[in-house]
C-alpha atoms as a PDB file:
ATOM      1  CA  UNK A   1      -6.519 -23.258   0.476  1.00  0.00           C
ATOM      2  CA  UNK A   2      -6.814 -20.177  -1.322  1.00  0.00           C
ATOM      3  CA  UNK A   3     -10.112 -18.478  -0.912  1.00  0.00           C
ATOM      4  CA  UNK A   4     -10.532 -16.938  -4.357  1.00  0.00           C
ATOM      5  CA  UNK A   5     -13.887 -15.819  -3.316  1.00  0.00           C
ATOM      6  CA  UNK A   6     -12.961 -13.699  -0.695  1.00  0.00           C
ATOM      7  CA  UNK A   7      -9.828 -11.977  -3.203  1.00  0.00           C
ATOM      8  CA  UNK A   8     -12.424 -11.357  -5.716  1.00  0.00           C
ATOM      9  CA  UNK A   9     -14.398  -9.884  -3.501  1.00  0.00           C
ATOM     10  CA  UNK A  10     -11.736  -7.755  -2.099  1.00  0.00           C
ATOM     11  CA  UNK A  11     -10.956  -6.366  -6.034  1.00  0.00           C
ATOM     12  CA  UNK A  12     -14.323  -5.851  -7.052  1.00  0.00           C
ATOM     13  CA  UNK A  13     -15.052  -3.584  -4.082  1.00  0.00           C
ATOM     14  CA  UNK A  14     -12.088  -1.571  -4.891  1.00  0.00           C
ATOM     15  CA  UNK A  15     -13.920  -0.731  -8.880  1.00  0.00           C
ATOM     16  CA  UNK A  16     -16.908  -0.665  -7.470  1.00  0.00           C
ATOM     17  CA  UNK A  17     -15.663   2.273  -5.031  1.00  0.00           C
ATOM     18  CA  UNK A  18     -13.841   3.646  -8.062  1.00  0.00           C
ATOM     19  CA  UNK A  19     -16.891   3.716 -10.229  1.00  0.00           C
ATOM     20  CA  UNK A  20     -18.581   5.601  -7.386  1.00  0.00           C
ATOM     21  CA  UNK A  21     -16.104   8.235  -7.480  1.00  0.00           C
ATOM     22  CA  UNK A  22     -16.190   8.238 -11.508  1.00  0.00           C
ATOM     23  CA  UNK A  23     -20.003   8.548 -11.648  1.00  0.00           C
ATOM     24  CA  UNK A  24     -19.840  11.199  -8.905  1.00  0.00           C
ATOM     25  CA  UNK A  25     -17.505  13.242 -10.860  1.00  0.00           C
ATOM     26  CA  UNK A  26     -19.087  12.523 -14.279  1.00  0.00           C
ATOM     27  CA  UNK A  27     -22.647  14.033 -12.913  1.00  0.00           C
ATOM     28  CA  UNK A  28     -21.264  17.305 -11.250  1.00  0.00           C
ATOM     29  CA  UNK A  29     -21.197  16.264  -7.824  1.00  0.00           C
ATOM     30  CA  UNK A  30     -18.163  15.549  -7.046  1.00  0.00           C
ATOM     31  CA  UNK A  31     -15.921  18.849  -8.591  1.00  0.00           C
ATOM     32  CA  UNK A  32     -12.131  19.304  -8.410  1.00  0.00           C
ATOM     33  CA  UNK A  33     -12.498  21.545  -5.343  1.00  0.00           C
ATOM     34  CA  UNK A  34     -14.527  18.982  -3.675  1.00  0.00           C
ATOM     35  CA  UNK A  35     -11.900  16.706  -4.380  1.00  0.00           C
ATOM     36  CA  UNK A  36      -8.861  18.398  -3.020  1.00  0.00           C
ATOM     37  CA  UNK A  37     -10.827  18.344   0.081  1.00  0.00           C
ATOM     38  CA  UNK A  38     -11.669  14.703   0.512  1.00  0.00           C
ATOM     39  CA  UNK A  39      -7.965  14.286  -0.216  1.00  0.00           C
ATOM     40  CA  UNK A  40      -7.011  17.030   2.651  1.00  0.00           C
ATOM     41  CA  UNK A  41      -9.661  15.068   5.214  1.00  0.00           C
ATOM     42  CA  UNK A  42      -8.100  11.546   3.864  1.00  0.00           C
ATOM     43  CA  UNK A  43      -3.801  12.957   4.092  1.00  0.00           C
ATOM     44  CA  UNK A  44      -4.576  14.555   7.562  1.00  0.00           C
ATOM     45  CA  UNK A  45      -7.437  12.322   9.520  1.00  0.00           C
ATOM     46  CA  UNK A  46      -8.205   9.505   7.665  1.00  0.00           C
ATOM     47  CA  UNK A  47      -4.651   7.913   6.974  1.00  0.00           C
ATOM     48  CA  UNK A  48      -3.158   8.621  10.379  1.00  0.00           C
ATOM     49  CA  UNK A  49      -6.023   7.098  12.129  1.00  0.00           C
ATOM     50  CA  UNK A  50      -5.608   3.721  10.070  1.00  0.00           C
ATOM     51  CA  UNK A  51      -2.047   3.721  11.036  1.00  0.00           C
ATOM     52  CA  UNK A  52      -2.422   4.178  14.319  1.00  0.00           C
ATOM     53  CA  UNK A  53      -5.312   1.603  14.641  1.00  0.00           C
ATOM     54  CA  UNK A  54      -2.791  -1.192  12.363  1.00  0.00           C
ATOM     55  CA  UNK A  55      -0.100  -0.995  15.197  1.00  0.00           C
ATOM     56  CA  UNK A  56      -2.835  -1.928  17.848  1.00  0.00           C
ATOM     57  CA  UNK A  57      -1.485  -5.711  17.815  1.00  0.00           C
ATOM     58  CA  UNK A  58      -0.827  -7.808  20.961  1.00  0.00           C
ATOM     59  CA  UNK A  59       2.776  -8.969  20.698  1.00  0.00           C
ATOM     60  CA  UNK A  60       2.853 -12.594  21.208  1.00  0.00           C
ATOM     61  CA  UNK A  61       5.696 -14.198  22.717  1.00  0.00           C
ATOM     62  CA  UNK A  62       5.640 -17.950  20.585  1.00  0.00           C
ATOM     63  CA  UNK A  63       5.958 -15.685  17.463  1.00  0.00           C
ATOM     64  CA  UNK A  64       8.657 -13.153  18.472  1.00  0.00           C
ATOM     65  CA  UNK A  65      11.053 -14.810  16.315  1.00  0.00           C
ATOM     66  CA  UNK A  66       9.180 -15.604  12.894  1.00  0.00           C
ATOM     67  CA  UNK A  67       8.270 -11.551  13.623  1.00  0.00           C
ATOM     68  CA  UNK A  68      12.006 -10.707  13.974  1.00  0.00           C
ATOM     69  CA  UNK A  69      12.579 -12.595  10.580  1.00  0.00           C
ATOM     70  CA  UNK A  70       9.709 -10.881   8.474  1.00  0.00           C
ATOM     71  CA  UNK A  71      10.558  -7.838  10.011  1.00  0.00           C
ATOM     72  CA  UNK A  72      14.049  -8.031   8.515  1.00  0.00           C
ATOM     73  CA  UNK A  73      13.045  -9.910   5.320  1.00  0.00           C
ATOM     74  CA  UNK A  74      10.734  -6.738   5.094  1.00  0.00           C
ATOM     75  CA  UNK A  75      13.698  -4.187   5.643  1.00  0.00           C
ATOM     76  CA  UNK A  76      15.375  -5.664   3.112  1.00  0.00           C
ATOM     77  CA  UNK A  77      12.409  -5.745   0.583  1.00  0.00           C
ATOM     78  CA  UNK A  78      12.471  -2.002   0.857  1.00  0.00           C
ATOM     79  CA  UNK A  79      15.726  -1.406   0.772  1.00  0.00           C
ATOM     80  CA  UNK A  80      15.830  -3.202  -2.360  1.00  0.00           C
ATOM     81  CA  UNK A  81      12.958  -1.110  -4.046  1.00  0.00           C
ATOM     82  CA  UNK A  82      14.258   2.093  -3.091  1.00  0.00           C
ATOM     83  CA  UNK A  83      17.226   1.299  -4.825  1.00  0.00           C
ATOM     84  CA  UNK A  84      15.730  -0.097  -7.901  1.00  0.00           C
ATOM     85  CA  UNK A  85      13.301   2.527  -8.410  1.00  0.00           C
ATOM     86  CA  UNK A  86      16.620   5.168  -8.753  1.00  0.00           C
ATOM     87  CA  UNK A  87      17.156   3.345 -12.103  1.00  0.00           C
ATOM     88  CA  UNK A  88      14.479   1.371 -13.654  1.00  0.00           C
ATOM     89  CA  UNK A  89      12.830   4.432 -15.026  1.00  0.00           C
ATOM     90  CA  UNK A  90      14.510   6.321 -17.481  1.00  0.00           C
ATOM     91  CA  UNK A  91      13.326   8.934 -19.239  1.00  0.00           C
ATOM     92  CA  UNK A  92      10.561   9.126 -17.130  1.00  0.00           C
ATOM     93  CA  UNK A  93       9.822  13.135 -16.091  1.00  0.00           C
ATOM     94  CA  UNK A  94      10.381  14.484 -12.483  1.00  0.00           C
ATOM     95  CA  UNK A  95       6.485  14.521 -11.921  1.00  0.00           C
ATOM     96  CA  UNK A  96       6.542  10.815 -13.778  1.00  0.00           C
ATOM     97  CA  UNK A  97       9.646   9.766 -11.568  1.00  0.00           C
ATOM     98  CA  UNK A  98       7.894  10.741  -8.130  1.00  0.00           C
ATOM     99  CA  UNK A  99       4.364   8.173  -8.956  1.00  0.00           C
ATOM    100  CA  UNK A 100       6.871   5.340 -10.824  1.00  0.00           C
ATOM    101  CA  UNK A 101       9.077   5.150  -7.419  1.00  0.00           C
ATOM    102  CA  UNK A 102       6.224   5.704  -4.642  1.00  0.00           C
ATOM    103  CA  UNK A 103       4.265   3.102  -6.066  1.00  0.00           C
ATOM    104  CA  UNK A 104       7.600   0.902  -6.758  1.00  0.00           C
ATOM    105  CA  UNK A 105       8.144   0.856  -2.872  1.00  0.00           C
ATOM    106  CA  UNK A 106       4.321   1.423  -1.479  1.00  0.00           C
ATOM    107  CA  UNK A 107       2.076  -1.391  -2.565  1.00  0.00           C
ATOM    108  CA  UNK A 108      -1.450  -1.870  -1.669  1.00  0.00           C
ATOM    109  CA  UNK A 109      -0.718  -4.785   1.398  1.00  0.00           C
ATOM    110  CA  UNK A 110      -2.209  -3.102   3.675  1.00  0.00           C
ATOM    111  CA  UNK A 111      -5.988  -3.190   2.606  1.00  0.00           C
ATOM    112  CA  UNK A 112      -5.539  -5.869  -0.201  1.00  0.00           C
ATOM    113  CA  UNK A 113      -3.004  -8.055   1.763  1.00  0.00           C
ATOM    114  CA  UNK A 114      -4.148  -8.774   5.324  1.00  0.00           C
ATOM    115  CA  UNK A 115      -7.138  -9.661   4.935  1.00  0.00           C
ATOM    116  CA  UNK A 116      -5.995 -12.224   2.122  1.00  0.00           C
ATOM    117  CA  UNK A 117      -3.355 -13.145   4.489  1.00  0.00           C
ATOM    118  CA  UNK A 118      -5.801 -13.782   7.021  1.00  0.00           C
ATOM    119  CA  UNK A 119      -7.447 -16.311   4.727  1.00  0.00           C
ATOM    120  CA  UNK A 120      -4.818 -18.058   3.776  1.00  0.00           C
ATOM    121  CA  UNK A 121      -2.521 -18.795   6.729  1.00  0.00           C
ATOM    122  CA  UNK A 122      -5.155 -17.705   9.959  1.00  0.00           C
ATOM    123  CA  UNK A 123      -4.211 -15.254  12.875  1.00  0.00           C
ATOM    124  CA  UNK A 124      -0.450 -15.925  12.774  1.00  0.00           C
ATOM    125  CA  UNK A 125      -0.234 -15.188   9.175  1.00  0.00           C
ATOM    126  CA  UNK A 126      -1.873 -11.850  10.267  1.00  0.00           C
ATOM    127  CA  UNK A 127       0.307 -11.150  12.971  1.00  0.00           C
ATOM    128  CA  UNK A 128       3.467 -11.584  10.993  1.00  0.00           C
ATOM    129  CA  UNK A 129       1.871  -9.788   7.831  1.00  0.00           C
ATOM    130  CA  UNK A 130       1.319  -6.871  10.319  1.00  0.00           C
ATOM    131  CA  UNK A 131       4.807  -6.836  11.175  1.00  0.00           C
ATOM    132  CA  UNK A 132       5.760  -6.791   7.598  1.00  0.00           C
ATOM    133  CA  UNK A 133       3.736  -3.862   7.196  1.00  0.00           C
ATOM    134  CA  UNK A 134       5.927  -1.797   9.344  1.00  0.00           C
ATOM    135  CA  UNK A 135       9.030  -0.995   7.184  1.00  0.00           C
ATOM    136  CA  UNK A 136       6.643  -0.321   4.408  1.00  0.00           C
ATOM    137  CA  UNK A 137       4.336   2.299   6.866  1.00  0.00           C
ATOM    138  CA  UNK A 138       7.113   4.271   7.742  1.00  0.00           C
ATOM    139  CA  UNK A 139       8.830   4.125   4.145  1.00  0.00           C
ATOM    140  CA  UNK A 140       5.958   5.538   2.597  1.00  0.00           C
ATOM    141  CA  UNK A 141       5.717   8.253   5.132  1.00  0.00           C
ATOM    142  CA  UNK A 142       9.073   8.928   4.913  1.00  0.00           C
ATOM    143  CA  UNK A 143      11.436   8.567   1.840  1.00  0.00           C
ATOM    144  CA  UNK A 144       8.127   7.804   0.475  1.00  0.00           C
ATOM    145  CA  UNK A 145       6.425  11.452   0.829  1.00  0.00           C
ATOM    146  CA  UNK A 146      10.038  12.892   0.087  1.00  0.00           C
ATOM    147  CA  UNK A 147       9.103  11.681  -3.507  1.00  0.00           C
ATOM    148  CA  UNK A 148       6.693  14.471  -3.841  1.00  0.00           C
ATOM    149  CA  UNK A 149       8.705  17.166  -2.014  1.00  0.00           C
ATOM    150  CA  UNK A 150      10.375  19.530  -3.990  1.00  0.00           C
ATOM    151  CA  UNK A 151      11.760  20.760  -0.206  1.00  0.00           C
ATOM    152  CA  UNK A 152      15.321  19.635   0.049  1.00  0.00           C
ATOM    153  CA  UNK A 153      18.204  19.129   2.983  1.00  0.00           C
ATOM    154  CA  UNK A 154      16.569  20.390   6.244  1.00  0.00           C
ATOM    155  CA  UNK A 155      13.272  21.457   4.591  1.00  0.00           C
ATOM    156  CA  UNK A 156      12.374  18.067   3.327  1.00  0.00           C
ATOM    157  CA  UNK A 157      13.234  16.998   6.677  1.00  0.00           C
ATOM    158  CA  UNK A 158      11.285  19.032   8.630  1.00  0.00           C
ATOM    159  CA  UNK A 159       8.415  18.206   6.137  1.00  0.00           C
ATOM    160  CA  UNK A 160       8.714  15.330   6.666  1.00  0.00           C
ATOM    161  CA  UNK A 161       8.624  14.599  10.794  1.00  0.00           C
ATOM    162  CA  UNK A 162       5.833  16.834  10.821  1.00  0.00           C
ATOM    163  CA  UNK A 163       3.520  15.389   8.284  1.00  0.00           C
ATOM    164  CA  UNK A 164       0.484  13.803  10.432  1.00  0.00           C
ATOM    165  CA  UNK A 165       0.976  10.502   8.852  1.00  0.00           C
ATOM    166  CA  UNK A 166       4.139   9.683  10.084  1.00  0.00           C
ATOM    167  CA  UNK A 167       3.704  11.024  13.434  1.00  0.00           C
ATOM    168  CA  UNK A 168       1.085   7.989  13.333  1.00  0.00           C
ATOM    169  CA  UNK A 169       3.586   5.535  12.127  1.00  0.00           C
ATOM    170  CA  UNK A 170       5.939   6.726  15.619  1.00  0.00           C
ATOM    171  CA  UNK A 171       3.267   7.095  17.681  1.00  0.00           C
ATOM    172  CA  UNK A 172       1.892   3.869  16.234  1.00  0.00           C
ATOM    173  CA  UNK A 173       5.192   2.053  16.928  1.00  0.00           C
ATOM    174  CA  UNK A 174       5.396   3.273  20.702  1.00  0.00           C
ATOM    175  CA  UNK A 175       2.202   1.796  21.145  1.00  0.00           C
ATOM    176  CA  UNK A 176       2.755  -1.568  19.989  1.00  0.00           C
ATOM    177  CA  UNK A 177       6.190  -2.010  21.929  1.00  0.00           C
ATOM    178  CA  UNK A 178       4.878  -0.762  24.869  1.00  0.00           C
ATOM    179  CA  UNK A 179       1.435  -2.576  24.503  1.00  0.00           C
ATOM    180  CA  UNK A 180      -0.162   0.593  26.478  1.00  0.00           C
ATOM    181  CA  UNK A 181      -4.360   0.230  26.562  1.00  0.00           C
ATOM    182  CA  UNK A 182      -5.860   2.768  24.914  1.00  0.00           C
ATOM    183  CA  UNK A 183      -9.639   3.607  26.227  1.00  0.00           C
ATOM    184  CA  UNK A 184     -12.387   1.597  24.281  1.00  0.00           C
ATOM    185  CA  UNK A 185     -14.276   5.001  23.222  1.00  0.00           C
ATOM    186  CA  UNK A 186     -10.800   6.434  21.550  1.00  0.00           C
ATOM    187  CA  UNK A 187      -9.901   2.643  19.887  1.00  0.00           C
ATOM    188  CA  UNK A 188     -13.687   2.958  18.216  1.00  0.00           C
ATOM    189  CA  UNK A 189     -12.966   6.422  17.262  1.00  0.00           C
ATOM    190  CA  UNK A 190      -9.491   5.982  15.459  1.00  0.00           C
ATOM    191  CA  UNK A 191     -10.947   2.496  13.674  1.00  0.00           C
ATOM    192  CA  UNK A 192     -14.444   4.348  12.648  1.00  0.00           C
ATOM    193  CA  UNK A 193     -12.327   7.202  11.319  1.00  0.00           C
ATOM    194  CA  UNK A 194      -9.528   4.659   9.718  1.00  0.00           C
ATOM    195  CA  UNK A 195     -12.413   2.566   8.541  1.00  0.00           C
ATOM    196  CA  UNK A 196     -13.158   4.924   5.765  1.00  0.00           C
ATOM    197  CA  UNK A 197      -9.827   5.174   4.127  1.00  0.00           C
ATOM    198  CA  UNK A 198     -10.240   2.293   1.394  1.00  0.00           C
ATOM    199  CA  UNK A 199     -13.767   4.215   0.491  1.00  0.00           C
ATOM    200  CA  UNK A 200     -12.297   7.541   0.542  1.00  0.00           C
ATOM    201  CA  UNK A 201      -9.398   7.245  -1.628  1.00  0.00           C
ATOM    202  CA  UNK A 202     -10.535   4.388  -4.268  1.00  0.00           C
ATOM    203  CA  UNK A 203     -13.738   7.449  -4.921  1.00  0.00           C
ATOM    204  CA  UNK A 204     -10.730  10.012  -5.162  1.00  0.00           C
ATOM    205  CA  UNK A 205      -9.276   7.647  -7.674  1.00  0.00           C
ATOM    206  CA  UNK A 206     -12.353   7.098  -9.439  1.00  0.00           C
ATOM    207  CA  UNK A 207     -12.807  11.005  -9.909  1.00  0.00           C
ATOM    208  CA  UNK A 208      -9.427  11.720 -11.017  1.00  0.00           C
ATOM    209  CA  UNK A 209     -10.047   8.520 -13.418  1.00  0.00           C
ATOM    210  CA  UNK A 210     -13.732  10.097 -15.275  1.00  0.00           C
ATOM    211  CA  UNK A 211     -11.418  13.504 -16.116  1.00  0.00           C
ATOM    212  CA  UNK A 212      -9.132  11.062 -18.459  1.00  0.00           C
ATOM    213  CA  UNK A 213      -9.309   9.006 -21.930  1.00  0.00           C
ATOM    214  CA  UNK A 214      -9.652   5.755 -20.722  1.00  0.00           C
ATOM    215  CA  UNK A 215      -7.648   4.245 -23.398  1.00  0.00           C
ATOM    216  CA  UNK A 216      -4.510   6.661 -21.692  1.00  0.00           C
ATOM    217  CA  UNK A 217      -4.668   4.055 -18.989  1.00  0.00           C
ATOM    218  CA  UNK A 218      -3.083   1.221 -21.243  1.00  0.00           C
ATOM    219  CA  UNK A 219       0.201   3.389 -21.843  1.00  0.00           C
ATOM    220  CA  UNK A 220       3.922   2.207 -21.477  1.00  0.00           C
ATOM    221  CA  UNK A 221       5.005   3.358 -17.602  1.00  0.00           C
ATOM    222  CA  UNK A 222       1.622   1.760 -16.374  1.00  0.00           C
ATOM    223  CA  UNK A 223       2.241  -2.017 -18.433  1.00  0.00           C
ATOM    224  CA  UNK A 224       5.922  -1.401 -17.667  1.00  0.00           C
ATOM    225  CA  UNK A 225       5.135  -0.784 -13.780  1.00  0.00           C
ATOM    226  CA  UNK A 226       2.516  -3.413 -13.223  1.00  0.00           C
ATOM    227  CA  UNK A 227       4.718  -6.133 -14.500  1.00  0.00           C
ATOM    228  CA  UNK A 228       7.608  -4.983 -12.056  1.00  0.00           C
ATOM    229  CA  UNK A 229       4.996  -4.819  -9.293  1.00  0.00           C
ATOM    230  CA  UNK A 230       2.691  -7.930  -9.909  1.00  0.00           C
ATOM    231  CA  UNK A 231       5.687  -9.916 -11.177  1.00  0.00           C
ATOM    232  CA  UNK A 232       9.187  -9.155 -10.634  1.00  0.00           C
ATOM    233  CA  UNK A 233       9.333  -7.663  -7.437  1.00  0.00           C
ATOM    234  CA  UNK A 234       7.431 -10.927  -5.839  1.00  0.00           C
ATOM    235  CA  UNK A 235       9.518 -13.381  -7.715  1.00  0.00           C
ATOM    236  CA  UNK A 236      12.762 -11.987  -6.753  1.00  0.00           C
ATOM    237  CA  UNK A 237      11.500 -11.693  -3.009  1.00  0.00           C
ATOM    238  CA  UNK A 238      10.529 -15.388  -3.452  1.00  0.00           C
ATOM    239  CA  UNK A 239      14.332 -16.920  -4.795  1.00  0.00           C
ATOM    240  CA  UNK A 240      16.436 -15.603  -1.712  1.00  0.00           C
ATOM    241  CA  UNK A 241      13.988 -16.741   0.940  1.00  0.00           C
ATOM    242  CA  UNK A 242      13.157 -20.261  -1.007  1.00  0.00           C
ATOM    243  CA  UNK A 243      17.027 -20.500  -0.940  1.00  0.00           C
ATOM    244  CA  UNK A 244      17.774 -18.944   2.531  1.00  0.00           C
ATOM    245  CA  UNK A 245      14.987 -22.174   3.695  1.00  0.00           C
ATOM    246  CA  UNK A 246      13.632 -19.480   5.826  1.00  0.00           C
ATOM    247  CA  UNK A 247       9.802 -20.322   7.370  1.00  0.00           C
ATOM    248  CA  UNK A 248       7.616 -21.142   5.195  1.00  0.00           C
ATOM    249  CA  UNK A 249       4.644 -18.936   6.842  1.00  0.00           C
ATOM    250  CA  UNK A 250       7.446 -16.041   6.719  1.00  0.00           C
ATOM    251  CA  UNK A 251       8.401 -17.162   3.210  1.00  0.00           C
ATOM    252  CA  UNK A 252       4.554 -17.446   2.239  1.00  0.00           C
ATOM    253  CA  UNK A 253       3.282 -14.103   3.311  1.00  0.00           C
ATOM    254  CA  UNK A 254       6.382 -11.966   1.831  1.00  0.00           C
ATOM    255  CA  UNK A 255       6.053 -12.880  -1.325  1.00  0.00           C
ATOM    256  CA  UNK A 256       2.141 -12.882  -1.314  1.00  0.00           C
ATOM    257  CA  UNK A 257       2.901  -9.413   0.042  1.00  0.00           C
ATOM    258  CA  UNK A 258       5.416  -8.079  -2.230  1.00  0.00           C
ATOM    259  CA  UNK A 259       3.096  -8.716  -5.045  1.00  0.00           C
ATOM    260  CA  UNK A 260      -0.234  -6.282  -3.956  1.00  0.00           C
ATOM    261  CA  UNK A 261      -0.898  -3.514  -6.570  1.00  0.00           C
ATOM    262  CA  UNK A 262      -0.256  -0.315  -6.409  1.00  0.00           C
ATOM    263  CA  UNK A 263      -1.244   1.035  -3.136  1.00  0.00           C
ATOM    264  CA  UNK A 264      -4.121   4.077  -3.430  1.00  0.00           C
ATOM    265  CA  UNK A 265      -1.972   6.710  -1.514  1.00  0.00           C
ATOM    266  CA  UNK A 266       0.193   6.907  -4.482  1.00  0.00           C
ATOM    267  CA  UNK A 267      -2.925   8.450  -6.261  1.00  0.00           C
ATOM    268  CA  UNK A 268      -3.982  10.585  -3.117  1.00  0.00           C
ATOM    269  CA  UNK A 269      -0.734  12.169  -3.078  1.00  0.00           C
ATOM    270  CA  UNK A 270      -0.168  13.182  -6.144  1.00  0.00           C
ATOM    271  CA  UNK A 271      -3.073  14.770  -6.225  1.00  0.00           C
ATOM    272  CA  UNK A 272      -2.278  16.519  -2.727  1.00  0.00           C
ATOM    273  CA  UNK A 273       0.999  17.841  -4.073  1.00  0.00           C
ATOM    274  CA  UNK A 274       0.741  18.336  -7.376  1.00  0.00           C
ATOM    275  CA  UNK A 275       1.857  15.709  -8.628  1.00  0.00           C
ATOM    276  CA  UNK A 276       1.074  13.404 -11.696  1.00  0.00           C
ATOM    277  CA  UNK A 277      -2.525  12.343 -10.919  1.00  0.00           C
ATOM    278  CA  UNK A 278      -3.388  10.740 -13.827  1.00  0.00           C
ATOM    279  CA  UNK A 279      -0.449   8.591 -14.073  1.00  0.00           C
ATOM    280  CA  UNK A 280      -1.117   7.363 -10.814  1.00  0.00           C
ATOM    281  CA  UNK A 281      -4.430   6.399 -11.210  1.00  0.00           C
ATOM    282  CA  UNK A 282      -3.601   4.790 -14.099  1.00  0.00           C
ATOM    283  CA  UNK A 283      -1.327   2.637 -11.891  1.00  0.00           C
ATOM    284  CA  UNK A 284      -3.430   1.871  -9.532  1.00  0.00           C
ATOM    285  CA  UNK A 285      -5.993   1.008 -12.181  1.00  0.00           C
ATOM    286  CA  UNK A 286      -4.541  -1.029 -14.244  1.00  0.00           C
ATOM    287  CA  UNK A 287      -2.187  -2.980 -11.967  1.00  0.00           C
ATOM    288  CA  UNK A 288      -4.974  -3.304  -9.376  1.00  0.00           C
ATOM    289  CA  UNK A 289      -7.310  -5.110 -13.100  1.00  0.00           C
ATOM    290  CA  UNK A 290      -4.029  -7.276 -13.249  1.00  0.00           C
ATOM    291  CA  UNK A 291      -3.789  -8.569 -10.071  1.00  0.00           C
ATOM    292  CA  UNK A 292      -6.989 -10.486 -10.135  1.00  0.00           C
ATOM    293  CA  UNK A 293      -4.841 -12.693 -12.367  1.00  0.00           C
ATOM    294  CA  UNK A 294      -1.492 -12.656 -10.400  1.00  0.00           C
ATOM    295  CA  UNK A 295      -2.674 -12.732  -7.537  1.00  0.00           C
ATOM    296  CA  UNK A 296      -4.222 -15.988  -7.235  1.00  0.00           C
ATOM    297  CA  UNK A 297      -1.398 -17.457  -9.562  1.00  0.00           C
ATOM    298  CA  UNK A 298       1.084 -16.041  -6.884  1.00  0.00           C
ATOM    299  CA  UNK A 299      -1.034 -17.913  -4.368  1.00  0.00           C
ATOM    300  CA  UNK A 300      -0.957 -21.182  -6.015  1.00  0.00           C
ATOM    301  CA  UNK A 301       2.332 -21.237  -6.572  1.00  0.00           C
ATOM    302  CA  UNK A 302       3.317 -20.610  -3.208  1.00  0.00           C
ATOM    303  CA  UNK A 303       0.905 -23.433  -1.844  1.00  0.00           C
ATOM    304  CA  UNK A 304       3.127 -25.551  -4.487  1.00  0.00           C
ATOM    305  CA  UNK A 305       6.341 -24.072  -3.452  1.00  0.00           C
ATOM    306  CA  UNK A 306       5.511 -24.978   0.723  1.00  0.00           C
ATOM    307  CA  UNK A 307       3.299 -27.773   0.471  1.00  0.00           C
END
């Protein structure tokens, strides 16, 4: 069964975290400057130890293949909004362009999904949903961050590789396959330091959100983008795989995936690299409301769907 309790939960700690960061701002104690620094601590220690930490999964033999599967089905998923993110925003500004297509292909799974997942379909549903993750880790480091470049050819490139998050994501990923032990000390280390990433960014957000009209929030690219994310995407993940009679646990936590809200990086790095801020936010905002409506629907209907 769906725990709705825990989901709710789960969203109301994200505007609670937000408000923080909005009453901080509105009182003078949390200024612009301070910001870009919280943002500097969260792009360059924060972030990578979270990645790091979300590879630290023992690979299970009995679920090898289901993993194989999601980690395709996952591949694909990308693929698919990389592409559709090229052309499903027109008119939309270069600065516009960059948010609309990182938060197209970079949802918020990661804090929003696997612990739902967890919920829903126990310790194997959180083993594959961590294997989904990866495509969508090293996207968003990747093609992902190239959004916000302006770097192009070699430069981007270089940019790229060396950015601390997605040295994570590869160091990450040589981790996992090799299933090396880490000592205890440096595991607590990375997951204290990881730990405060959610808290971080959604007070980030928050900030960025008290220096603009709230009523901008409600404008055409943020409706327009939290139906695609909250709807579309998820339903058109959900036809192939229902037709393919692929797993139902795979089938169950791809969709339930592929329909998280905007992911809070897409926020943190437009306001790293000058991006637009305050059409992030109001991504994140307003598709992150929305979900505590589609979400649970998505839910029910896939408990329908694989009953």
């Amino acid at each position: 069964m769906v725990s709705m309790e825990n989901l709710l939960n789960l969203q109301i700690e994200l505007f609670l975290l937000m408000a923080l960061g909005f009453l901080l701002t509105r009182k003078g104690l949390l200024s612009k400057e301070a910001r870009r620094g919280l943002t500097d601590l969260v792009i360059y220690v924060v972030l990578p130890a979270n990645i790091v930490t979300s590879f630290l999964i023992e690979l299970d033999g009995s679920i090898l293949a289901a993993g194989a599967v999601i980690l395709a089905v996952s591949c694909v998923i990308q693929l698919f909004c990389h592409l559709i993110a090229k052309v499903l925003y027109p008119g939309a500004n270069a600065k516009q362009l960059a948010v609309l297509k990182y938060g197209t292909v970079c949802s918020n799974a990661g804090f929003m999904g696997n612990p739902l997942v967890e919920g829903l379909y126990g310790s194997t549903g959180l083993m594959l949903a961590s294997l989904y993750l990866i495509p969508q880790r090293t996207v968003m480091w990747s093609a992902g961050l190239g959004y916000f470049t302006a770097s192009k050819g070699r430069d981007v490139v270089r940019k790229v590789l060396t950015h601390p998050c997605i040295i994570a994501v590869f160091l990450g990923l040589i981790l996992m396959l090799t299933q090396v032990t880490l000592p205890t000390a440096l595991v607590q280390t990375l997951k204290a330091c990881g730990g405060c990433t959610t808290a971080l960014s959604m007070i980030v957000i928050g900030g960025i959100l008290a220096e603009i009209p709230f009523r901008s929030v409600f404008n055409r690219w943020s409706i327009y983008y939290s139906v695609l994310r909250l709807v579309v995407i998820p339903l058109l993940t959900l036809l192939p795989l229902w037709l393919l009679k692929l797993p139902p646990l795979v089938t169950a936590v791809s969709v339930v995936l592929a329909g998280m809200p905007a992911g809070s990086t897409t926020a943190i790095l437009a306001e790293k690299y000058d991006g637009d801020s305050a059409l992030a936010v109001q991504l994140v905002f307003l598709s992150t409301a929305l979900s505590m409506l589609t979400i649970p629907l998505l839910c029910l209907l896939m408990e329908g769907l694989l009953a």
